[in-house]
Protein backbone atom coordinates (compact mmCIF):
# COMPACT_ATOMS: atom_id res chain seq x y z
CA UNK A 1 -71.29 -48.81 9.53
CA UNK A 2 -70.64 -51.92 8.17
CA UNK A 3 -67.52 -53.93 7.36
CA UNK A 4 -67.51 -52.75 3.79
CA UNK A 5 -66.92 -49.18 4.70
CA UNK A 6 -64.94 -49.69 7.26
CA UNK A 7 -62.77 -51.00 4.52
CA UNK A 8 -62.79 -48.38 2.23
CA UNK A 9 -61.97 -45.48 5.21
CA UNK A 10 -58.76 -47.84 5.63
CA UNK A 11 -57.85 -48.09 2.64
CA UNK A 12 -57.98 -44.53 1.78
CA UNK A 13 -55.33 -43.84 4.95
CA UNK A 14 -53.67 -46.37 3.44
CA UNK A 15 -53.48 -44.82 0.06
CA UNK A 16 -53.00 -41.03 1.19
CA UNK A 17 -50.13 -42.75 4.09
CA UNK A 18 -48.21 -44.56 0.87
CA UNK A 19 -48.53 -41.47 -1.38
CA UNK A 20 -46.55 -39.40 1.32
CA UNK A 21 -44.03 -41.71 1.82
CA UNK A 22 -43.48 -42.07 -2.09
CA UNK A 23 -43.20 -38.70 -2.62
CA UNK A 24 -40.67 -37.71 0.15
CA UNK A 25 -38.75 -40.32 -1.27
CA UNK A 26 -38.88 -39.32 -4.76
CA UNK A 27 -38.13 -35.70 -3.83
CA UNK A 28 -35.15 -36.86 -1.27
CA UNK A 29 -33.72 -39.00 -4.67
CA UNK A 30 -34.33 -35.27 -7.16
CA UNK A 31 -33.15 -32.95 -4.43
CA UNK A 32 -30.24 -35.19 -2.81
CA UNK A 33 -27.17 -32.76 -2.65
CA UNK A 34 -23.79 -34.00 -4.45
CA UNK A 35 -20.51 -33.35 -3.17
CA UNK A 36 -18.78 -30.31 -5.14
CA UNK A 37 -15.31 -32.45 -6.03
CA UNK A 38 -12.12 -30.73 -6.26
CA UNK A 39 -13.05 -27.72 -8.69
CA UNK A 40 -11.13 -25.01 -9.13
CA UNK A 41 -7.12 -24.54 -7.88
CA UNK A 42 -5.33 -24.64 -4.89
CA UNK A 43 -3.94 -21.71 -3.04
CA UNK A 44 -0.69 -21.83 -2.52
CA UNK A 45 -0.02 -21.58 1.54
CA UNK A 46 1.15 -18.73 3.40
CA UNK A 47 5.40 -18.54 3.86
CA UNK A 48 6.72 -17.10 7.29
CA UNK A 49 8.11 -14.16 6.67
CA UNK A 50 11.82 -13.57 7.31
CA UNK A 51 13.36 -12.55 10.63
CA UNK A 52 12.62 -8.20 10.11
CA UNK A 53 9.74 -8.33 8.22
CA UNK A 54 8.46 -8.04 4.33
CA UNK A 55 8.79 -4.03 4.78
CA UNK A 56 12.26 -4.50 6.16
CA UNK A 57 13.04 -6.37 3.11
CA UNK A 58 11.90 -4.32 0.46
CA UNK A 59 13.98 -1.48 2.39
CA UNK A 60 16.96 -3.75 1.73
CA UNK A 61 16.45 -4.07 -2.17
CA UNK A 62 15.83 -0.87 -2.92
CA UNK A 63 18.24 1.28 -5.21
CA UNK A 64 19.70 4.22 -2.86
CA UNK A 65 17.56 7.27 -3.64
CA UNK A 66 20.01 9.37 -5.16
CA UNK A 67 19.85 6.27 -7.94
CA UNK A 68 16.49 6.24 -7.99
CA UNK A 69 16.01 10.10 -8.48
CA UNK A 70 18.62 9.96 -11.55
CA UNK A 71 16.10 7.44 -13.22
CA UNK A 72 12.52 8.85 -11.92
CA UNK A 73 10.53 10.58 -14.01
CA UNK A 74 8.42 13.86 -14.13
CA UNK A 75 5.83 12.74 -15.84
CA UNK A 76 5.08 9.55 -14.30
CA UNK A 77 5.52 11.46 -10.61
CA UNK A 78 2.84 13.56 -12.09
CA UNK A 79 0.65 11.04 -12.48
CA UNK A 80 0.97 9.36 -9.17
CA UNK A 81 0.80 12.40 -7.17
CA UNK A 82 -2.94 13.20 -8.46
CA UNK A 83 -3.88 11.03 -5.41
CA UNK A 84 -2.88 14.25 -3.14
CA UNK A 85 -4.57 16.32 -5.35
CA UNK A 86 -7.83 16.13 -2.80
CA UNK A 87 -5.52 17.43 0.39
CA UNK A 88 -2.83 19.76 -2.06
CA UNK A 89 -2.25 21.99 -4.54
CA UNK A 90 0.38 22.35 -6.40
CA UNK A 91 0.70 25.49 -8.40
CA UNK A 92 2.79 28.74 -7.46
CA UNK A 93 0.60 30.83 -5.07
CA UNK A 94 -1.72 27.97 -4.46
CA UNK A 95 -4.19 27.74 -1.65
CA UNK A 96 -3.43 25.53 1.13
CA UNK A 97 -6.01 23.28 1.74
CA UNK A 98 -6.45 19.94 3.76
CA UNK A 99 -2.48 19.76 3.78
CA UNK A 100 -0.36 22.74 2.77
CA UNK A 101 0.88 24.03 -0.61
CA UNK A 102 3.43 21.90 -2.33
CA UNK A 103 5.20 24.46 -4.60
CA UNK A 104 9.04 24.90 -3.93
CA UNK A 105 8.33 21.99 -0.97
CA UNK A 106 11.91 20.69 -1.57
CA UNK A 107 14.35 22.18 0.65
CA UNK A 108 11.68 24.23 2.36
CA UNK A 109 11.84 24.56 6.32
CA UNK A 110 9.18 22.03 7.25
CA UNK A 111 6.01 23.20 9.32
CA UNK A 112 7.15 26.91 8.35
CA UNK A 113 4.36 27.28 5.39
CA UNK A 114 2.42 30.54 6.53
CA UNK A 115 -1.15 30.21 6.66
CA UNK A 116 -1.64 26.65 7.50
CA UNK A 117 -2.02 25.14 11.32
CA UNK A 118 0.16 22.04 11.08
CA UNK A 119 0.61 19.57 13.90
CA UNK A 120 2.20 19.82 16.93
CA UNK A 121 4.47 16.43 16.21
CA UNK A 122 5.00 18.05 12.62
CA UNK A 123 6.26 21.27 14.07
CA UNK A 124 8.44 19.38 16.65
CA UNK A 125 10.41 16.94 13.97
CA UNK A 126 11.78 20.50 12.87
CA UNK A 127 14.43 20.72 10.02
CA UNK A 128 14.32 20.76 6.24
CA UNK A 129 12.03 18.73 3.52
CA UNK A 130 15.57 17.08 2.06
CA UNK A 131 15.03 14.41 -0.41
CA UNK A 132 15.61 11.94 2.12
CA UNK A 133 13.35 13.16 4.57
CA UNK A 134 10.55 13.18 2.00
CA UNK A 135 11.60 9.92 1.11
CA UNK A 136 11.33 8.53 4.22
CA UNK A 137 7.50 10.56 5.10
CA UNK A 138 5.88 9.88 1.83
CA UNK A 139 6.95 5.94 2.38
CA UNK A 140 4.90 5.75 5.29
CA UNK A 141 3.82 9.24 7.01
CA UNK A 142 2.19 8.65 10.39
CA UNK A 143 5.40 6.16 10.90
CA UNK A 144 8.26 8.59 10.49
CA UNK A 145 6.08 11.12 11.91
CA UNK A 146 3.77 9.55 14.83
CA UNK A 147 1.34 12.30 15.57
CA UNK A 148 1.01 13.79 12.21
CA UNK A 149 -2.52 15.04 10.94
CA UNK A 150 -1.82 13.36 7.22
CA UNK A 151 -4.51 10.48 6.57
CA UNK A 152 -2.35 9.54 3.96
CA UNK A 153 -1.23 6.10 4.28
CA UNK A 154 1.94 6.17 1.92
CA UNK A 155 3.48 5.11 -1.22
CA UNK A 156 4.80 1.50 -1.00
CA UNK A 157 6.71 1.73 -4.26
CA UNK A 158 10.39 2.91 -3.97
CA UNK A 159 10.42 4.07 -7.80
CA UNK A 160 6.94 5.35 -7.35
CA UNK A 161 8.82 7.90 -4.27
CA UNK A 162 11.31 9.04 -6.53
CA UNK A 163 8.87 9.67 -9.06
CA UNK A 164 6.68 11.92 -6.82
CA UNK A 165 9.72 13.60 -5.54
CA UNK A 166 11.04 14.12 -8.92
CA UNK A 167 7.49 16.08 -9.86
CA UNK A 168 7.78 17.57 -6.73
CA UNK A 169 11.35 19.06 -7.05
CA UNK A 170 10.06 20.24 -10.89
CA UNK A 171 7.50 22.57 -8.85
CA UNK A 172 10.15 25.49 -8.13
CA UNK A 173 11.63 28.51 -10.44
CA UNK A 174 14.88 26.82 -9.46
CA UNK A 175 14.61 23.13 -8.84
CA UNK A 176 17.13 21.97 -5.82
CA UNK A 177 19.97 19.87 -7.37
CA UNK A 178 19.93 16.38 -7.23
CA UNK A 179 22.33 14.42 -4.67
CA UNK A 180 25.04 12.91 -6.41
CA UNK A 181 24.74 9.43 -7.35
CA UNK A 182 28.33 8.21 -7.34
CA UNK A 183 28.81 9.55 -3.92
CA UNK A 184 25.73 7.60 -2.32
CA UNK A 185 27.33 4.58 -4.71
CA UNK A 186 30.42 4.31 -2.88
CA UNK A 187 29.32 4.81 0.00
CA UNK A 188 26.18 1.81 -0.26
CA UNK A 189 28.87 -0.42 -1.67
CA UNK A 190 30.47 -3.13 0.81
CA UNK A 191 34.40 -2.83 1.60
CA UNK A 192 35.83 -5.46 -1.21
CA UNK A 193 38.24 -7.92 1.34
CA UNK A 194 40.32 -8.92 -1.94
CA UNK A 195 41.19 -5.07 -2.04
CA UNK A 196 44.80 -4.39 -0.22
CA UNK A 197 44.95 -2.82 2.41
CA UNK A 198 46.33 1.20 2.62
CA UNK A 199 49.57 1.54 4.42
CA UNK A 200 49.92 5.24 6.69
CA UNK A 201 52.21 7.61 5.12
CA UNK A 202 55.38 7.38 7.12
């Protein structure tokens, strides 16, 4: 082979060598990732909670319930309880189902509902379905109630409570009567150090 081809061998390595080297770096220059910038808004950051928690909290700002009962409403309990509708019913003579019957639930001896196997920690807390004791279950049941078969995990909402235990009180041929609002008032509202002070009969 003589000098001439020799040539033209090199130079076509040379050629197909320089064409790969051009076109990684035209492709690096196209395909080159910019940086994103500062798009979009920035999240506020976290706040320590206070000393008792944000459920401890909300405890403290809520309206007593006897206050909250005189303002609930039927209709919007109505609404809200339709998420127990799956475990429930509601009607007179009703079937119990996941959970028991809820007509005539307020003021009814609790874990005494023939015809339904309730838990053994249910059956144990004993007493009454007051309005304060369903307060306190629907809030958060497997707290008040550790033990308890209910999957339920609660209703947050003071208002929303009332509400749900105003419908539920409505589901009886003689609703329970409400607590008395000026009573739980007076006795919520802090002593008054300005006030002067009652002197024993003498």
């Amino acid at each position: 082979m003589d000098s001439f081809e020799l040539n033209k061998v090199a130079g076509a390595v040379l050629g197909t060598l320089l064409l790969a080297m051009g076109s990684g770096f035209v492709a690096e220059l196209i395909y080159t990732a910019k940086p994103a910038g500062s798009a979009g808004y920035a999240l506020p950051e976290p706040q320590p909670e206070a000393a008792g928690g944000g459920a401890a909290a909300a405890a403290v700002k809520a309206e007593p319930l006897p206050v909250r009962l005189a303002s609930a409403s039927v209709e919007k309990g109505t609404g809200a309880a339709k998420k127990c509708a799956a475990c429930h019913s509601f009607e007179k003579g009703g079937p119990n189902k996941v959970g028991p019957h809820l007509w005539g639930v307020v003021d009814r001896q609790r874990a005494h509902e023939g015809g339904f196997e309730y838990s053994a920690a249910l059956k144990e807390k004993g007493g009454t379905w007051t309005y304060d004791e369903l307060d306190h279950f629907l809030a958060n049941p497997k707290t008040y109630v550790p033990g308890t078969k209910m999957a339920f995990a609660g209703i947050q909402a003071p208002q929303e409570r009332a509400d749900v235990i105003a419908y539920l009180r409505s589901l009886a041929d003689t609703p329970a009567p409400l607590p008395a609002v000026e009573k739980a008032a007076a006795e919520d509202k802090p002593a008054d150090p300005k006030a002067p002070e009652e002197k024993p009969a003498q």
